[in-house]
N, C-alpha and C. Protein backbone atom coordinates (compact mmCIF):
# COMPACT_ATOMS: atom_id res chain seq x y z
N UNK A 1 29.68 -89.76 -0.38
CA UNK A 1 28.54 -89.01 0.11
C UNK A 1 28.00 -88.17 -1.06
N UNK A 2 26.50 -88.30 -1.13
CA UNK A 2 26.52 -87.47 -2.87
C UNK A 2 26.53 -86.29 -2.07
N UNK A 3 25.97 -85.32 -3.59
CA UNK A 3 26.21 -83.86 -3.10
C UNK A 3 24.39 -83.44 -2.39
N UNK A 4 25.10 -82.28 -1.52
CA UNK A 4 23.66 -81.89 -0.83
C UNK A 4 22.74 -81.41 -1.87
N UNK A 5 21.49 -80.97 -1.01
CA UNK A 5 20.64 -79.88 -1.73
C UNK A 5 20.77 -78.57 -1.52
N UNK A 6 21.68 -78.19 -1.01
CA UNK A 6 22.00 -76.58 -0.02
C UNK A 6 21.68 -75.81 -1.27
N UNK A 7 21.24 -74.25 -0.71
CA UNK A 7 21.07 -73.43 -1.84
C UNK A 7 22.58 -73.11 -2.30
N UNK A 8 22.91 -72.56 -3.67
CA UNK A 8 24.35 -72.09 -3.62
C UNK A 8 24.44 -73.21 -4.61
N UNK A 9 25.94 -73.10 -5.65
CA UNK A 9 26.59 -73.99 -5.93
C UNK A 9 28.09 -73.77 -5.76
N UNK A 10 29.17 -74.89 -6.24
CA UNK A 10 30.47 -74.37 -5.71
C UNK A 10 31.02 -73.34 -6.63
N UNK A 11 31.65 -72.04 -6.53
CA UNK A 11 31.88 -71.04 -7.42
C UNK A 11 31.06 -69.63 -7.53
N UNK A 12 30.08 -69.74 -6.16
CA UNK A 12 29.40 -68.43 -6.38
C UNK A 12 29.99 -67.57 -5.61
N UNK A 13 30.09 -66.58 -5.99
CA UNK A 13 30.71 -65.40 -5.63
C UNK A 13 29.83 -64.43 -4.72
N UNK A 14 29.70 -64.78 -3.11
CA UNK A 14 28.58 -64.72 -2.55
C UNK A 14 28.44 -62.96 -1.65
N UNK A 15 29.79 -61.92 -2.16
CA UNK A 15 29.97 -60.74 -2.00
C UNK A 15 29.41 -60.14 -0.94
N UNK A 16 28.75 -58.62 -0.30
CA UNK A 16 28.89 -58.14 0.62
C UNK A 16 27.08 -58.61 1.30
N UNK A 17 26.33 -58.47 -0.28
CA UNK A 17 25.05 -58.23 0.00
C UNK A 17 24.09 -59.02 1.13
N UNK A 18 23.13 -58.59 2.18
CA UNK A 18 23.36 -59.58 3.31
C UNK A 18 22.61 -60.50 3.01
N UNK A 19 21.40 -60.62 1.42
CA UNK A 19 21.28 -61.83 1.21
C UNK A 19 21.60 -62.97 0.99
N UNK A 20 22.97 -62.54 0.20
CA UNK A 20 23.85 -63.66 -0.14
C UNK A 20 24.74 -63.88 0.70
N UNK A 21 24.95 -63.28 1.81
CA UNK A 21 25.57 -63.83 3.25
C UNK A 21 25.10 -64.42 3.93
N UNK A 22 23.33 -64.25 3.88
CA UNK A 22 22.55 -65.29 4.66
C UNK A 22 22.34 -66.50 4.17
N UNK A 23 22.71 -66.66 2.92
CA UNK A 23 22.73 -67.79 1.95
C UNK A 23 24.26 -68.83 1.99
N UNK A 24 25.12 -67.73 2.28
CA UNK A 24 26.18 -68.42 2.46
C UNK A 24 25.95 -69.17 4.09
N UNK A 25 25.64 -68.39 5.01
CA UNK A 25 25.62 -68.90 6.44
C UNK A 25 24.87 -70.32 6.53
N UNK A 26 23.61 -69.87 5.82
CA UNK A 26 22.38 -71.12 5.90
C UNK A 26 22.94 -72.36 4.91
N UNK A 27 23.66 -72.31 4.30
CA UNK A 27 24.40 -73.04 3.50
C UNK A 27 25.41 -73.90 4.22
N UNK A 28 26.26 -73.27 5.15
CA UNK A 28 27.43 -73.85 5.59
C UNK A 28 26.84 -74.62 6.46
N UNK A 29 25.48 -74.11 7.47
CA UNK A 29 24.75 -74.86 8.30
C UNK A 29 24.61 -76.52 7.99
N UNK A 30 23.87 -76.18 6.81
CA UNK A 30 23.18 -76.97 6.16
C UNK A 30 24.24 -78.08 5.44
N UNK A 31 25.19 -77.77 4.85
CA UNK A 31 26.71 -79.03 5.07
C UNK A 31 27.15 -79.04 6.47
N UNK A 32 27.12 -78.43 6.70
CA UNK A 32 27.53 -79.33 8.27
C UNK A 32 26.92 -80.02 8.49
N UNK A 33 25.73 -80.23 8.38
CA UNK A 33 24.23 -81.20 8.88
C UNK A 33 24.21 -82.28 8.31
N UNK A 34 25.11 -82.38 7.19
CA UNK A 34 24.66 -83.32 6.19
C UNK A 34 25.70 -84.45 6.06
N UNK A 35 26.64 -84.01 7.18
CA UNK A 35 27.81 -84.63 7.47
C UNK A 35 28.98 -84.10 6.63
N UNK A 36 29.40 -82.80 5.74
CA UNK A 36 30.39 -82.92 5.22
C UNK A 36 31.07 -82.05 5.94
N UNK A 37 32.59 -81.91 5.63
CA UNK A 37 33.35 -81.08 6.51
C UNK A 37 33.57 -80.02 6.21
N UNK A 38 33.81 -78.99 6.99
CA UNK A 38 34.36 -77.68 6.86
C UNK A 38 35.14 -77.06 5.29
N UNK A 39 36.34 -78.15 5.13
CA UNK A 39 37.23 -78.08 4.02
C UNK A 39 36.47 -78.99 2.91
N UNK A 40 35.46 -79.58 3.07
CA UNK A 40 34.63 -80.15 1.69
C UNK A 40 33.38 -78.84 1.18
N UNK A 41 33.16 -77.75 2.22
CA UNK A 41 32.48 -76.63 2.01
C UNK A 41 33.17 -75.77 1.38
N UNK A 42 34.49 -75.74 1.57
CA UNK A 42 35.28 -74.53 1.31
C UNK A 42 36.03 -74.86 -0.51
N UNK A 43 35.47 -76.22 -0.59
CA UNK A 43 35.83 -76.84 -1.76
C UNK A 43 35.16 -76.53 -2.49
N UNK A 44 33.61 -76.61 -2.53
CA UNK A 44 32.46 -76.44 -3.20
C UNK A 44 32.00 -74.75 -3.51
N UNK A 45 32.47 -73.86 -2.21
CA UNK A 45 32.60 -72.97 -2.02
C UNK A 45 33.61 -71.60 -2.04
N UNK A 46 34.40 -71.81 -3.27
CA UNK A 46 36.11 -71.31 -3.14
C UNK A 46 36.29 -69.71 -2.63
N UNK A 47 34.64 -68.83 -3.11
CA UNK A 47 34.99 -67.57 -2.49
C UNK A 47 35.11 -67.32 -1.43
N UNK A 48 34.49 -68.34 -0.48
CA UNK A 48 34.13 -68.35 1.00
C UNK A 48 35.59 -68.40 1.43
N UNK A 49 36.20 -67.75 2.61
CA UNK A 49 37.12 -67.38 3.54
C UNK A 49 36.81 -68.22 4.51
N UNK A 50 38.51 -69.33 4.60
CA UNK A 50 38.06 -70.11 6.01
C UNK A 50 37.95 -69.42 6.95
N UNK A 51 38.55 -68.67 7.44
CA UNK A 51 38.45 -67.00 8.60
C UNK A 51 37.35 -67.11 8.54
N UNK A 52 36.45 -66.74 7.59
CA UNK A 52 34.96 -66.10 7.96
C UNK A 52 34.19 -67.51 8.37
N UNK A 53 34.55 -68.64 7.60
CA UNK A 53 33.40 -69.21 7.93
C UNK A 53 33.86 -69.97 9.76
N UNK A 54 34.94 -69.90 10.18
CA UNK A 54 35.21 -70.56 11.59
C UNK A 54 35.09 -69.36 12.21
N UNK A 55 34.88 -67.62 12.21
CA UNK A 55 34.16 -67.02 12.71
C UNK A 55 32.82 -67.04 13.16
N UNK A 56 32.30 -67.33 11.90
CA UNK A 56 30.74 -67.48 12.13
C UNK A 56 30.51 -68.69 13.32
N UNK A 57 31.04 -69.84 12.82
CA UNK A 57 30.89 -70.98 13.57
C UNK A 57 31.43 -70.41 15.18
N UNK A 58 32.33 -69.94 15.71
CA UNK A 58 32.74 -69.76 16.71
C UNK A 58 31.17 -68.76 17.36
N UNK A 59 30.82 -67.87 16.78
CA UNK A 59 30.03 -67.25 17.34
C UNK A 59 28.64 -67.92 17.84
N UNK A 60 28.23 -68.38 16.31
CA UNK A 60 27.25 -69.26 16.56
C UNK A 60 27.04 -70.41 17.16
N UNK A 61 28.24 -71.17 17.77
CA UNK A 61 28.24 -71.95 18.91
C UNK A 61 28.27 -71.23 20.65
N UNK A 62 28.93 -69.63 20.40
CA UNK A 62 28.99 -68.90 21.62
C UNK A 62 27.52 -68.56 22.08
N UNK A 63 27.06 -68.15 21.12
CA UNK A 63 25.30 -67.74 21.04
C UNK A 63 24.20 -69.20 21.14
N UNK A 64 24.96 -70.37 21.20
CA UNK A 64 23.90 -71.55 21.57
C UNK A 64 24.11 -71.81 22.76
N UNK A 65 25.19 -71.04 23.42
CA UNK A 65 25.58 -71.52 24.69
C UNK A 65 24.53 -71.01 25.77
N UNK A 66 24.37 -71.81 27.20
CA UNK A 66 23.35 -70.88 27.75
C UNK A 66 23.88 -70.26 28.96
């Protein structure tokens, strides 16, 4: 599977600021979409916390719910 176009590359250090959290979020979206997995994000992505990112996901599937 080549690599996406997501913003971000693997190794950024995406810290507290909430731009670069919205970058990280819209990012993980955006591999998920593209078919890669969770642990191929977290590959590309090493600062990212699996905790945080199956938080987010947990919520953001609670919040699509109706």
């Amino acid at each position: 599977m080549p690599f996406c176009g997501c913003r971000g590359t693997g190794g950024d250090d995406f810290g507290t600021d909430t731009n670069e959290t919205g970058t990280f979020l819209q990012s993980l979206l955006d591999y998920l979409n593209d078919g890669y997995t969770l642990d191929q994000f977290l590959e590309f992505f090493p600062s990212v916390k699996r905790d945080d990112a199956k938080s987010f996901l947990r919520i953001s599937r609670n919040a699509s719910d109706p």
